[in-house]
Protein backbone atom coordinates (compact mmCIF):
# COMPACT_ATOMS: atom_id res chain seq x y z
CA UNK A 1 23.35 49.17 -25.95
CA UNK A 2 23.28 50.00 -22.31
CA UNK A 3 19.53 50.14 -22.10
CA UNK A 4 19.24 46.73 -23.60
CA UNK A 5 21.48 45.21 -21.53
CA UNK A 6 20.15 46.66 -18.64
CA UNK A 7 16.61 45.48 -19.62
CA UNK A 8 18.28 41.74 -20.09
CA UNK A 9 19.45 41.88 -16.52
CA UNK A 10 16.18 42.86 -15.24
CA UNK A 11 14.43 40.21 -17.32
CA UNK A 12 16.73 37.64 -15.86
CA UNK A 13 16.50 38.29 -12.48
CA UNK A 14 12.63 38.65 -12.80
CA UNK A 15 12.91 35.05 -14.25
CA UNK A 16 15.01 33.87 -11.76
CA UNK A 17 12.74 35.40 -8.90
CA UNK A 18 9.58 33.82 -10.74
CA UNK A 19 11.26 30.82 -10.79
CA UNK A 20 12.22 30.14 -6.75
CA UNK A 21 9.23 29.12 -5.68
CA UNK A 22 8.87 26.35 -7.94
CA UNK A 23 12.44 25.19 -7.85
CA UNK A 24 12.18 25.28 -3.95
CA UNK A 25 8.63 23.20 -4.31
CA UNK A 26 10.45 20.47 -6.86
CA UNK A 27 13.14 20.64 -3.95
CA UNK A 28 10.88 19.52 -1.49
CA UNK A 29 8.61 17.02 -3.15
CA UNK A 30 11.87 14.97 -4.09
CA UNK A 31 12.63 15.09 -0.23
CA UNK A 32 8.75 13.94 0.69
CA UNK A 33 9.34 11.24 -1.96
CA UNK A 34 12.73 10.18 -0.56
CA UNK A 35 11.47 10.34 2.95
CA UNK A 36 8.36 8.15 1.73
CA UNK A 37 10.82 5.83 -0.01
CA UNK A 38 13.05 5.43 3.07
CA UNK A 39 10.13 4.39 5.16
CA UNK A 40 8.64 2.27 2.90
CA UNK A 41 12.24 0.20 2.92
CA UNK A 42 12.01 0.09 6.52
CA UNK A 43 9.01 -1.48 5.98
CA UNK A 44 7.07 1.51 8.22
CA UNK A 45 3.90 3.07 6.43
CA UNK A 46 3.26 5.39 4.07
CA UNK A 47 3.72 8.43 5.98
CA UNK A 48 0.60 10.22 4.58
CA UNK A 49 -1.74 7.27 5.69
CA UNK A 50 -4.07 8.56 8.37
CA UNK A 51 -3.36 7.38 11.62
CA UNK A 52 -6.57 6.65 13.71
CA UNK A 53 -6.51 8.75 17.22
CA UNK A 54 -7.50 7.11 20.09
CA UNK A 55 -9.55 9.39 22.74
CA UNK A 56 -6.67 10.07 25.20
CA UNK A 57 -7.17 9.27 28.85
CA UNK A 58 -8.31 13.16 29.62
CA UNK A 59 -11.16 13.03 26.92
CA UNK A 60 -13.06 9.84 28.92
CA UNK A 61 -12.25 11.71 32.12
CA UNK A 62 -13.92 15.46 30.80
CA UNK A 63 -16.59 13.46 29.58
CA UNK A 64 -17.13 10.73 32.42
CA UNK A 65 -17.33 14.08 34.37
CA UNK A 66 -19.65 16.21 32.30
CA UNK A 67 -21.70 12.84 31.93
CA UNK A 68 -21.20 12.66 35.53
CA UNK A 69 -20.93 8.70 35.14
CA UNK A 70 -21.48 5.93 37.71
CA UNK A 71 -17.82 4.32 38.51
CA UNK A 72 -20.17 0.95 37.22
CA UNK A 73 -20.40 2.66 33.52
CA UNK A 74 -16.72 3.88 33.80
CA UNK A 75 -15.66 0.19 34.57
CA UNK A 76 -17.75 -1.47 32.11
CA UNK A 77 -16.77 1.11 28.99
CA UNK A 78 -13.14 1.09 30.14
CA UNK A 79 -13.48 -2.91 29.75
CA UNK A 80 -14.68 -2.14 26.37
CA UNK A 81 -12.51 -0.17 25.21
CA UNK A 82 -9.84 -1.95 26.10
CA UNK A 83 -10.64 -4.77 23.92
CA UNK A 84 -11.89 -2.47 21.40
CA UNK A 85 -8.51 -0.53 20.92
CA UNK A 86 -6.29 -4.31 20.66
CA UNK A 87 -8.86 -4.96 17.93
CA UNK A 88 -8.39 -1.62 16.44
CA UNK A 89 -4.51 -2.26 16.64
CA UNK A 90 -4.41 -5.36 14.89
CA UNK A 91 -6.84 -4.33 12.47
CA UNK A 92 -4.41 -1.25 11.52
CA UNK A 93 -1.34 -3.49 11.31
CA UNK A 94 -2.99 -5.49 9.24
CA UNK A 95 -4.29 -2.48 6.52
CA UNK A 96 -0.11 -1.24 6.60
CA UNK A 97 1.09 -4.67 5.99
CA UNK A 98 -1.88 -4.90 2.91
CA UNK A 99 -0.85 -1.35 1.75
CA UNK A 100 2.49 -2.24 1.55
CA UNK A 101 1.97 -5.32 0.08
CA UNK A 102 -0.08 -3.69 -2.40
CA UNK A 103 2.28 -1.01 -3.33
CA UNK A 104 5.03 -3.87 -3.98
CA UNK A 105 2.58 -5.83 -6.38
CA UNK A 106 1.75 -2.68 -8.29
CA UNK A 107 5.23 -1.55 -8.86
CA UNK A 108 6.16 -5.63 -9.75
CA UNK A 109 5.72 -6.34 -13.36
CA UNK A 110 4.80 -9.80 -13.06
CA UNK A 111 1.62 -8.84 -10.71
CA UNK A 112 -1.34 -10.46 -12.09
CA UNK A 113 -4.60 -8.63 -11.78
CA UNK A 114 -6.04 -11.39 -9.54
CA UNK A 115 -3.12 -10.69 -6.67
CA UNK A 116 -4.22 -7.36 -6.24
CA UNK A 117 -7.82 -7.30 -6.94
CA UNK A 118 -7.47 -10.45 -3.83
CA UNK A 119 -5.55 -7.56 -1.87
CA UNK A 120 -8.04 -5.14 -2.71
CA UNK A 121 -10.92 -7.25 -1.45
CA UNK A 122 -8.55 -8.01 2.11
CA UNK A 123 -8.42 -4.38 2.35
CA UNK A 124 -11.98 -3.74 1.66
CA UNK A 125 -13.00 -6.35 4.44
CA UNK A 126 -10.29 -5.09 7.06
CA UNK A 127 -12.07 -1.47 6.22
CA UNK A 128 -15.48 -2.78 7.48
CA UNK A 129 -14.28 -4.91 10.14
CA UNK A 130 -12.94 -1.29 11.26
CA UNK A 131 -16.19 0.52 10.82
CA UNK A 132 -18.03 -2.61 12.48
CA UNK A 133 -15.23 -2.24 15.57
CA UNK A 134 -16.43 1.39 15.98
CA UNK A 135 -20.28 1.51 15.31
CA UNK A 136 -20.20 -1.11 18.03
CA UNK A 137 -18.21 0.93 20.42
CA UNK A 138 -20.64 3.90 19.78
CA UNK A 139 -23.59 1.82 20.65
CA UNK A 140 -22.30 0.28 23.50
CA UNK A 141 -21.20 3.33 24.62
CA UNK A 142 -24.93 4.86 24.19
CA UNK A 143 -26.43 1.58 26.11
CA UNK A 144 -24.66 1.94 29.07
CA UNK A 145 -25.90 5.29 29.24
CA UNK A 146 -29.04 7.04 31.39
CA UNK A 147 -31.90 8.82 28.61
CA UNK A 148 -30.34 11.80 30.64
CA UNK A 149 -27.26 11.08 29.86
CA UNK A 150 -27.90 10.18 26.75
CA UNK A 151 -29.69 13.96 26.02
CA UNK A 152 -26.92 15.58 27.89
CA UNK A 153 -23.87 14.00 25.19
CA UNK A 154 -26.35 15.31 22.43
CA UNK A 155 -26.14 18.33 23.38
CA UNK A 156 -22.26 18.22 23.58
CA UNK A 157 -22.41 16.71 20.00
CA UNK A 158 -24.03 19.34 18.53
CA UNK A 159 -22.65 22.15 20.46
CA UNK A 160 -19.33 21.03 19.27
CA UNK A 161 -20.56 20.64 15.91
C-alpha cells in the first residue's frame, strides 16, 4: 500500500512540475492580452505593431563623417529629412487610427464587408504612400552624393550586410 501511494505522490508532483510552465505561459498571455486591451481603450496602438525607427542624430553624424560630406549636402539632406520624417509621422498616425478602426469594425457585428474592405484599401494606400516617402528619401539621399561617395556607402552597405 505504501509503495503505491508513494508512486501516486511522485506521479503528482511530476504532473504538477510538467504542468508549470504552461500554467505560467497561460498566466502571461492573459496579461499581454489585458495589457493589449488596456491600450487599445486608451485608444494607443496595438503594442506589437512595429514602430518605424528614425536614424538618430549620431547615425547622420558617423555617416556624414565616414562620407566625409560637404556642410552643402548635410544642409540640403537635413532639409529633407525634415520634411520627410513629418510625412512619415502623419502617415503612421494615420495607419494606428485605420488599425484601430479596423479592429473595432471586425469585432462589431453589424460591420458590413464594404466598411472594412474600404479600410483595407486606406491602409493599403497609406502602406505605399510610406514606401513612396522612403524610396524617395533613398534616392535623394544617393543624388546629393559624389560617385565616390556613392562607392564608399556601398561598401558600408555590404560590409554591414
Amino acid at each position: 500500500m505504501i509503495k503505491y501511494f508513494k508512486y501516486a505522490v511522485i506521479m503528482s508532483v511530476t504532473s504538477v512540475i510538467m504542468l508549470l510552465p504552461k500554467a505560467a505561459e497561460a498566466s502571461g498571455r492573459r496579461a499581454e492580452t489585458e495589457r493589449i486591451r488596456s491600450a487599445e481603450a486608451a485608444g494607443l496602438p496595438h503594442p506589437h505593431m512595429k514602430r518605424e525607427r528614425d536614424a538618430s542624430p549620431r547615425d547622420w553624424k558617423k555617416i556624414a563623417g565616414k562620407l566625409k560630406l560637404t556642410d552643402e549636402q548635410i544642409s540640403a539632406i537635413r532639409g529633407y529629412r525634415d520634411d520627410e520624417v513629418s510625412l512619415r509621422r502623419e502617415l503612421r498616425d494615420e495607419e494606428r487610427a485605420l488599425f484601430i478602426e479596423m479592429k473595432r469594425l471586425i469585432s462589431d457585428d453589424s460591420a458590413g464587408e464594404d466598411k472594412i474592405d474600404d479600410l483595407i484599401e486606406r491602409s493599403a494606400a497609406n502602406h505605399s504612400k510610406m514606401m513612396r516617402l522612403r524610396i524617395d528619401s533613398l534616392i535623394n539621399f544617393r543624388n546629393l552624393l559624389t560617385p565616390e561617395q556613392r562607392e564608399q556607402l556601398k561598401e558600408m552597405h555590404d560590409a554591414r550586410n
